[in-house]
PDB file of N, CA and C in Angstrom:
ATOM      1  N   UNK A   1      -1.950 -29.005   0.519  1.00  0.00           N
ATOM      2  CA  UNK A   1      -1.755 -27.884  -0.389  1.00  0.00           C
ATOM      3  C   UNK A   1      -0.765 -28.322  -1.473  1.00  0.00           C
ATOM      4  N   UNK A   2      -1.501 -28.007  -2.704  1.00  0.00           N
ATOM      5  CA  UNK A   2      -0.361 -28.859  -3.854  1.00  0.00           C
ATOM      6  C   UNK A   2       0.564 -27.592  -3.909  1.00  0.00           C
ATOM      7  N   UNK A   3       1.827 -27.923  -5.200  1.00  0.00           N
ATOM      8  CA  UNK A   3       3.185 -26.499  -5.411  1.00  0.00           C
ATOM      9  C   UNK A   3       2.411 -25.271  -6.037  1.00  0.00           C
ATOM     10  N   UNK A   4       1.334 -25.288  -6.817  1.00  0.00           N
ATOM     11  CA  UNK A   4       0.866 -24.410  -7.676  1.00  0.00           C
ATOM     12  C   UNK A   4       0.352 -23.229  -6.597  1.00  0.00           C
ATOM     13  N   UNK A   5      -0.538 -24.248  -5.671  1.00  0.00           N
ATOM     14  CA  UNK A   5      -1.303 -23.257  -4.498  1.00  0.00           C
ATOM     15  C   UNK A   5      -0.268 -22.573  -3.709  1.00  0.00           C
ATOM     16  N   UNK A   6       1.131 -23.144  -3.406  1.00  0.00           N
ATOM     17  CA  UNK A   6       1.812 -23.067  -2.388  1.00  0.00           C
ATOM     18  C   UNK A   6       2.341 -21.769  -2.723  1.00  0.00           C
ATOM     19  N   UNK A   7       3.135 -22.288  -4.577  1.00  0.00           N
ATOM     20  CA  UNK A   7       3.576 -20.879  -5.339  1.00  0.00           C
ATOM     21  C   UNK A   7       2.813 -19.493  -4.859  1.00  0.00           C
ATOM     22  N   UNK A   8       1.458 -19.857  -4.843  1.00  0.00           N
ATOM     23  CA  UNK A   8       1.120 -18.787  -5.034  1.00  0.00           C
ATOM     24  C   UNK A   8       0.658 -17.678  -3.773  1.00  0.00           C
ATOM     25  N   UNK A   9       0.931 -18.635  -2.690  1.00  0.00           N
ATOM     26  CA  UNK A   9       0.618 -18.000  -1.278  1.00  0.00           C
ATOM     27  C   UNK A   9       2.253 -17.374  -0.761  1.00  0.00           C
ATOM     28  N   UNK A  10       3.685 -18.362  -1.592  1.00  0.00           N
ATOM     29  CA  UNK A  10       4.869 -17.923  -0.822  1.00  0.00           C
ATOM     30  C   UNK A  10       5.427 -17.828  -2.759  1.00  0.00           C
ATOM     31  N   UNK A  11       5.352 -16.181  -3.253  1.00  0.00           N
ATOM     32  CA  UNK A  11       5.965 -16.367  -4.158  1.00  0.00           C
ATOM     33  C   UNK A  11       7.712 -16.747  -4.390  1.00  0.00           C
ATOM     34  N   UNK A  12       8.581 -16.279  -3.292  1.00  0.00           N
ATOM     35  CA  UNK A  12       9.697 -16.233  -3.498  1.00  0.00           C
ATOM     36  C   UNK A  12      10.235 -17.661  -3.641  1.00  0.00           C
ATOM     37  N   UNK A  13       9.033 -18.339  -3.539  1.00  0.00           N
ATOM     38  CA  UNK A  13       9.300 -20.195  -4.253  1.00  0.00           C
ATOM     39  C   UNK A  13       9.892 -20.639  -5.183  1.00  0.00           C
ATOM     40  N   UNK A  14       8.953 -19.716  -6.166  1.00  0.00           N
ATOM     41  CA  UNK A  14       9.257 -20.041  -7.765  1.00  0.00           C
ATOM     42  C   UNK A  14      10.594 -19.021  -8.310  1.00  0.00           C
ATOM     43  N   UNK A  15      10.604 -17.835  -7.584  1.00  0.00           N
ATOM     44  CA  UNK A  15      11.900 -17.530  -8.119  1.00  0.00           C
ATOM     45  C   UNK A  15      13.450 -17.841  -7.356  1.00  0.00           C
ATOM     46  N   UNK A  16      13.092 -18.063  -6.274  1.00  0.00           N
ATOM     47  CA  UNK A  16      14.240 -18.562  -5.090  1.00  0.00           C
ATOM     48  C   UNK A  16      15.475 -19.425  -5.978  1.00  0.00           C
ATOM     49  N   UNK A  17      15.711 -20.960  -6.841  1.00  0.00           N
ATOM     50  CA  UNK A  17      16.076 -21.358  -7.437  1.00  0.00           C
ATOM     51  C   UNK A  17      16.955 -20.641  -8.454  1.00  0.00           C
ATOM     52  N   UNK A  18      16.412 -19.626  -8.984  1.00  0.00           N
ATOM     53  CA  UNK A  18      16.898 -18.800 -10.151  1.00  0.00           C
ATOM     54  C   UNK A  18      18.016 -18.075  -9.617  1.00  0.00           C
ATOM     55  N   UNK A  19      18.594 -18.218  -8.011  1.00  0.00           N
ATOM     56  CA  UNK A  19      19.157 -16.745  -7.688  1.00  0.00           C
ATOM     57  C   UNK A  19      20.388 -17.365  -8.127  1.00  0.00           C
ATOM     58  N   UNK A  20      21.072 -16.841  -8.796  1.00  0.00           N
ATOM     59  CA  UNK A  20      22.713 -17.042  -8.481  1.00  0.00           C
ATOM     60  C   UNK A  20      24.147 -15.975  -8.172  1.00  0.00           C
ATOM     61  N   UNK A  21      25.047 -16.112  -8.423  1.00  0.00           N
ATOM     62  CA  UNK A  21      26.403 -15.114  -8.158  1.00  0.00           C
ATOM     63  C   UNK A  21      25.821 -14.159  -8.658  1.00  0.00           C
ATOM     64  N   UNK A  22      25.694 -13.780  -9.931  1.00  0.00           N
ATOM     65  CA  UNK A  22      25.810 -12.699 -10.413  1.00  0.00           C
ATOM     66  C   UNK A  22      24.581 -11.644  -9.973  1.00  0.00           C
ATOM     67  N   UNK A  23      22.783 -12.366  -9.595  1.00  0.00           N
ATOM     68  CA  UNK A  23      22.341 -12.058  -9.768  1.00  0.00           C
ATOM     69  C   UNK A  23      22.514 -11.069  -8.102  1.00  0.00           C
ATOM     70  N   UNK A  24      23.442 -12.454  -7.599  1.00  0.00           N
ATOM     71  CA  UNK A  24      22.704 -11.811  -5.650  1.00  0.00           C
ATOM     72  C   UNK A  24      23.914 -10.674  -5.626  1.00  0.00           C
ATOM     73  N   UNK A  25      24.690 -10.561  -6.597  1.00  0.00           N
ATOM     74  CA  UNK A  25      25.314  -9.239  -6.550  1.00  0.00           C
ATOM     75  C   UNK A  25      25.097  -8.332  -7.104  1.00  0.00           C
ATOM     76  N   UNK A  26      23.944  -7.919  -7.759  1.00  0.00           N
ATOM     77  CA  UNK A  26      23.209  -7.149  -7.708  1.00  0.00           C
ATOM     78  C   UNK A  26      22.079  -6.336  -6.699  1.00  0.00           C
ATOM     79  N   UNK A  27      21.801  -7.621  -6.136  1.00  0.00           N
ATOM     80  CA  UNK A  27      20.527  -7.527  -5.080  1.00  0.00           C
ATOM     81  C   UNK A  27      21.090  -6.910  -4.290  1.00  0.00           C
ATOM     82  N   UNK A  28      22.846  -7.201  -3.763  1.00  0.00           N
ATOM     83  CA  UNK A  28      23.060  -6.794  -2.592  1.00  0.00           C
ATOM     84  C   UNK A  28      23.288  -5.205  -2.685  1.00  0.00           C
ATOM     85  N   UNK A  29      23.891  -4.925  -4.343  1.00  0.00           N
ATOM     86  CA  UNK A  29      23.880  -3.717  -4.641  1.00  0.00           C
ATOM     87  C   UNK A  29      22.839  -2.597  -4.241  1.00  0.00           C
ATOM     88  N   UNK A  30      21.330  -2.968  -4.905  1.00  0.00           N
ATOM     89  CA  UNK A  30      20.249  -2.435  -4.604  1.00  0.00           C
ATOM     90  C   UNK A  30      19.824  -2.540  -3.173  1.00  0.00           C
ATOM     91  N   UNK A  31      19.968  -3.415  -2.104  1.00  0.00           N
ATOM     92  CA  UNK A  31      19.705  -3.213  -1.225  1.00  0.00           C
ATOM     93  C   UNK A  31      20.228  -2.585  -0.221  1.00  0.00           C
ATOM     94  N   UNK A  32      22.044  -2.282  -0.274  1.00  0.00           N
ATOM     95  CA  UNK A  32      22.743  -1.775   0.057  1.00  0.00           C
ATOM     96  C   UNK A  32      22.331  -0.255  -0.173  1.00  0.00           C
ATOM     97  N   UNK A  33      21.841   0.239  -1.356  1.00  0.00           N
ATOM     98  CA  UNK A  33      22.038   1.759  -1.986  1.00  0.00           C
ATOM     99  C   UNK A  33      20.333   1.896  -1.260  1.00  0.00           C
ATOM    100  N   UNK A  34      19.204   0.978  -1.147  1.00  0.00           N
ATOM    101  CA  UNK A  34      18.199   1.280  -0.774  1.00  0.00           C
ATOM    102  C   UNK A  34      18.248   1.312   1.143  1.00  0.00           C
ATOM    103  N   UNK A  35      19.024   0.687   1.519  1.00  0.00           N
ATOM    104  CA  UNK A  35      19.392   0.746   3.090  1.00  0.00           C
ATOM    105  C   UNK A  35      19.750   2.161   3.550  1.00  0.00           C
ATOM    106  N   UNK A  36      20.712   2.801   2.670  1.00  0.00           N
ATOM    107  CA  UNK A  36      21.424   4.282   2.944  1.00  0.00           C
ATOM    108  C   UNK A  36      20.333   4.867   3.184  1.00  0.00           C
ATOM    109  N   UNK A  37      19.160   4.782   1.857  1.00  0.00           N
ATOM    110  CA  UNK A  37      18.397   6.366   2.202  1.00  0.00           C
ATOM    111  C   UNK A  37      17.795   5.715   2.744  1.00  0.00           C
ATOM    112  N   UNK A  38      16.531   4.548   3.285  1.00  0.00           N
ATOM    113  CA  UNK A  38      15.557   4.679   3.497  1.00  0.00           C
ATOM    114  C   UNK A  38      15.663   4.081   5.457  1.00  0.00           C
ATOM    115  N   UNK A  39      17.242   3.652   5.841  1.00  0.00           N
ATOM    116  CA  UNK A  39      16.689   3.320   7.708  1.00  0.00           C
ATOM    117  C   UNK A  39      17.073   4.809   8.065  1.00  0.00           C
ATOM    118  N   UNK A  40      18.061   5.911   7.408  1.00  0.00           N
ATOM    119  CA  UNK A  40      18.130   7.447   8.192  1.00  0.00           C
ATOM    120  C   UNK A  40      15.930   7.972   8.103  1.00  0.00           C
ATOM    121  N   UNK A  41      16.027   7.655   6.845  1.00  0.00           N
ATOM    122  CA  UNK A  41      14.047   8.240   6.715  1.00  0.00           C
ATOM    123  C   UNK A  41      13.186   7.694   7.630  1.00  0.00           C
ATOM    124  N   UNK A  42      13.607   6.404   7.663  1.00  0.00           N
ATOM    125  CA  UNK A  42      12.714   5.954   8.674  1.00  0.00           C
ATOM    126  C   UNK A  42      12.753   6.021  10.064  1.00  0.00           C
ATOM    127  N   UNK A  43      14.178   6.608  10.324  1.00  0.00           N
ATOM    128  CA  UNK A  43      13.824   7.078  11.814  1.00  0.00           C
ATOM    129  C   UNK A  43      13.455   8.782  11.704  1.00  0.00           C
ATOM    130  N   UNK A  44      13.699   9.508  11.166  1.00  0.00           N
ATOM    131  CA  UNK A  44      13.175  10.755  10.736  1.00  0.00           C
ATOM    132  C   UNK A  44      12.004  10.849  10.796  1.00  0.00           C
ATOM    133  N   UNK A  45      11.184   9.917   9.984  1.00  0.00           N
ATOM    134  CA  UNK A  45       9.765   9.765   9.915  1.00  0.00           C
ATOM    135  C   UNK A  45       9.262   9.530  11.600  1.00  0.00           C
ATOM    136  N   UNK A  46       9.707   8.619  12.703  1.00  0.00           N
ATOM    137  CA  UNK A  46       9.390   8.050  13.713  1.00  0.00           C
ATOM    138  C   UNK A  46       9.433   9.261  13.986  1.00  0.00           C
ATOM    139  N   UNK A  47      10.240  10.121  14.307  1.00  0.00           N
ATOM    140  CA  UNK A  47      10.312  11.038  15.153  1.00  0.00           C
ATOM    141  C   UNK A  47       9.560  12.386  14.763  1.00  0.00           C
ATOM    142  N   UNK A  48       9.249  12.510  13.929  1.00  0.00           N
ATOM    143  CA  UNK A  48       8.165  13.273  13.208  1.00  0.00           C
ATOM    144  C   UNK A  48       6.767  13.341  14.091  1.00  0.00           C
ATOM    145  N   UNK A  49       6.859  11.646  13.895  1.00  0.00           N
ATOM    146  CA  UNK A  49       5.519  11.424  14.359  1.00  0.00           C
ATOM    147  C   UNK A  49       5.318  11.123  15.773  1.00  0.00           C
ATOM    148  N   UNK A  50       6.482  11.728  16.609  1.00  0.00           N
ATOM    149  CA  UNK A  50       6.496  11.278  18.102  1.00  0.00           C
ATOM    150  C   UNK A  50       7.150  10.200  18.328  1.00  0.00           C
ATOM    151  N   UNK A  51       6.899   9.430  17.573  1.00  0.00           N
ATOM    152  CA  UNK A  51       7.465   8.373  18.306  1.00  0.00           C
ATOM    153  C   UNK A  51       9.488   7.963  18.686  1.00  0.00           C
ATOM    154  N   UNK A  52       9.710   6.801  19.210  1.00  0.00           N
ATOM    155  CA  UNK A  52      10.965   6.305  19.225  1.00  0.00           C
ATOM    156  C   UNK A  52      11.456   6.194  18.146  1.00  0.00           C
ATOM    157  N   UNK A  53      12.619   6.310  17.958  1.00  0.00           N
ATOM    158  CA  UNK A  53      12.871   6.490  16.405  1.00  0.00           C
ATOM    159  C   UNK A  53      13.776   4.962  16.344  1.00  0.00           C
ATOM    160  N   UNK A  54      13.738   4.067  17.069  1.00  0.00           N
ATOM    161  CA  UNK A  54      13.843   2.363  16.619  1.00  0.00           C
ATOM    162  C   UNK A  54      12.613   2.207  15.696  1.00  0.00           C
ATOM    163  N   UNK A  55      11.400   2.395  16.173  1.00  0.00           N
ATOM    164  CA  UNK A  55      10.455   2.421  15.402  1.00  0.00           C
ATOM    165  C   UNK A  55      10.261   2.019  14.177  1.00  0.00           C
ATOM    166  N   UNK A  56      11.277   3.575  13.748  1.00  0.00           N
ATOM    167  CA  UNK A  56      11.639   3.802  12.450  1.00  0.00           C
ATOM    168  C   UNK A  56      12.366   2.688  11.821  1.00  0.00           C
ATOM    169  N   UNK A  57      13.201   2.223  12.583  1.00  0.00           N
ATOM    170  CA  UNK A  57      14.598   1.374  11.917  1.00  0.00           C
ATOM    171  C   UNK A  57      13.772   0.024  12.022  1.00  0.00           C
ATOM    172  N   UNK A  58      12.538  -0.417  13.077  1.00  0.00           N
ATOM    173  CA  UNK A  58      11.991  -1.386  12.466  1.00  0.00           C
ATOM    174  C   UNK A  58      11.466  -1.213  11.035  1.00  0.00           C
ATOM    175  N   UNK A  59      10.928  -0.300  11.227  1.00  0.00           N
ATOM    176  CA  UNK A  59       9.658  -0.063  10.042  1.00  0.00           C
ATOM    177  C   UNK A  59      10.641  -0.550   8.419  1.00  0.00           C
ATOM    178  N   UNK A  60      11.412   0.321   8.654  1.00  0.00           N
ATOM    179  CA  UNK A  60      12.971   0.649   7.503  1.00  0.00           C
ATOM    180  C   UNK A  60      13.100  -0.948   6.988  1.00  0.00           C
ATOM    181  N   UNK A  61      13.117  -1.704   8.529  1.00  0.00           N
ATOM    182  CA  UNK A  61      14.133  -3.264   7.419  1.00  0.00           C
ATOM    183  C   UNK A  61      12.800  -4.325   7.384  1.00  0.00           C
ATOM    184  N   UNK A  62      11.482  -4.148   8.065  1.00  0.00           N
ATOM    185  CA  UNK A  62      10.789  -5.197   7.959  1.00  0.00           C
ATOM    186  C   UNK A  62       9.853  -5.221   6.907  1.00  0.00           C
ATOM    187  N   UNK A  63       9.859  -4.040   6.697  1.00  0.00           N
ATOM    188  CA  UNK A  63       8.477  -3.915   5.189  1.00  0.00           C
ATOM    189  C   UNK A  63       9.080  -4.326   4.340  1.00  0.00           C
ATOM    190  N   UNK A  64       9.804  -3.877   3.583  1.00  0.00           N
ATOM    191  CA  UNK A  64      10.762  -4.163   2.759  1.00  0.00           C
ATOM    192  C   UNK A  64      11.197  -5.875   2.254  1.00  0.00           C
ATOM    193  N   UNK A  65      11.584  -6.846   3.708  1.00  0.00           N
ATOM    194  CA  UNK A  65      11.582  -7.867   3.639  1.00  0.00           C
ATOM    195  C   UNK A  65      10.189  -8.345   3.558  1.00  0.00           C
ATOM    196  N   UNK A  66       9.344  -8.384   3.948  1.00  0.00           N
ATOM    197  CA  UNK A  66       8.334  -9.074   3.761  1.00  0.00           C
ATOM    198  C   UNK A  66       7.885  -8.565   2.394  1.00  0.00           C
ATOM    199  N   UNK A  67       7.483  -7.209   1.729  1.00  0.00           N
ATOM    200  CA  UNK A  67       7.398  -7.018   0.562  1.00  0.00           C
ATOM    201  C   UNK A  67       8.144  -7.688  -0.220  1.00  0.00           C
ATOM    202  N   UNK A  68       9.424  -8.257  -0.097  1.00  0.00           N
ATOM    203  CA  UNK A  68      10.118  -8.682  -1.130  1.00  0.00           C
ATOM    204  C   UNK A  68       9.647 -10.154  -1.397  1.00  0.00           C
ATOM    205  N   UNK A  69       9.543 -10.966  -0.424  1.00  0.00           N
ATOM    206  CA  UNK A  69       8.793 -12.160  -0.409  1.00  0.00           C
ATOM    207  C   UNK A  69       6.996 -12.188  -0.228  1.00  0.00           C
ATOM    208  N   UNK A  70       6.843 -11.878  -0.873  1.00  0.00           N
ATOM    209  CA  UNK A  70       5.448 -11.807  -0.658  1.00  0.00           C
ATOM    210  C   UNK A  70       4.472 -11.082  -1.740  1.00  0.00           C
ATOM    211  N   UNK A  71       5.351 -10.206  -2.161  1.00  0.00           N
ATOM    212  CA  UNK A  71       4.564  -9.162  -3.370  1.00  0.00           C
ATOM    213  C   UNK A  71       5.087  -9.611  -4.589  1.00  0.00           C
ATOM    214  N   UNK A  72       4.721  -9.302  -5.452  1.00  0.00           N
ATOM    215  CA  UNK A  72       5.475  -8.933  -7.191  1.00  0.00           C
ATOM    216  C   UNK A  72       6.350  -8.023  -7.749  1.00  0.00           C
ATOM    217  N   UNK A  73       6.700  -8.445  -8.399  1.00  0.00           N
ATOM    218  CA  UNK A  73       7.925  -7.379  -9.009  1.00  0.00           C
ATOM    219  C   UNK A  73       7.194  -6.308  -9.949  1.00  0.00           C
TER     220      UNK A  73
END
């Protein structure tokens, strides 16, 4: 598999390099302010729906990470 194909199956390739101080203090900003509302929702949601509300707190931190590596901005 050449870099072009690779880019394009693991995007956080091509931007990974670019991260620096300023930027990952931002990220941590947004992910910090997106953590508050969305692991209380996601166990809310679990329990809504019956279920265990870990569930939820999976659901909360794993989509998210894999969306971030994997999707587009």
């Amino acid at each position: 598999m050449n870099k072009a194909a690779l880019r394009k199956v693991l995007p956080f390739l091509e931007w990974w390099p670019m991260v620096n101080r300023n930027s990952l203090k931002a990220d941590f900003a947004a992910g910090l302010t997106n953590a508050i509302i969305v692991l209380p929702q996601g166990v809310a949601f679990a329990m809504i729906a019956g279920l265990p509300p870990i569930y939820g707190l999976y659901t909360a931190m794993v989509v998210p990470v894999v969306a971030a590596l994997f999707g587009s901005s």
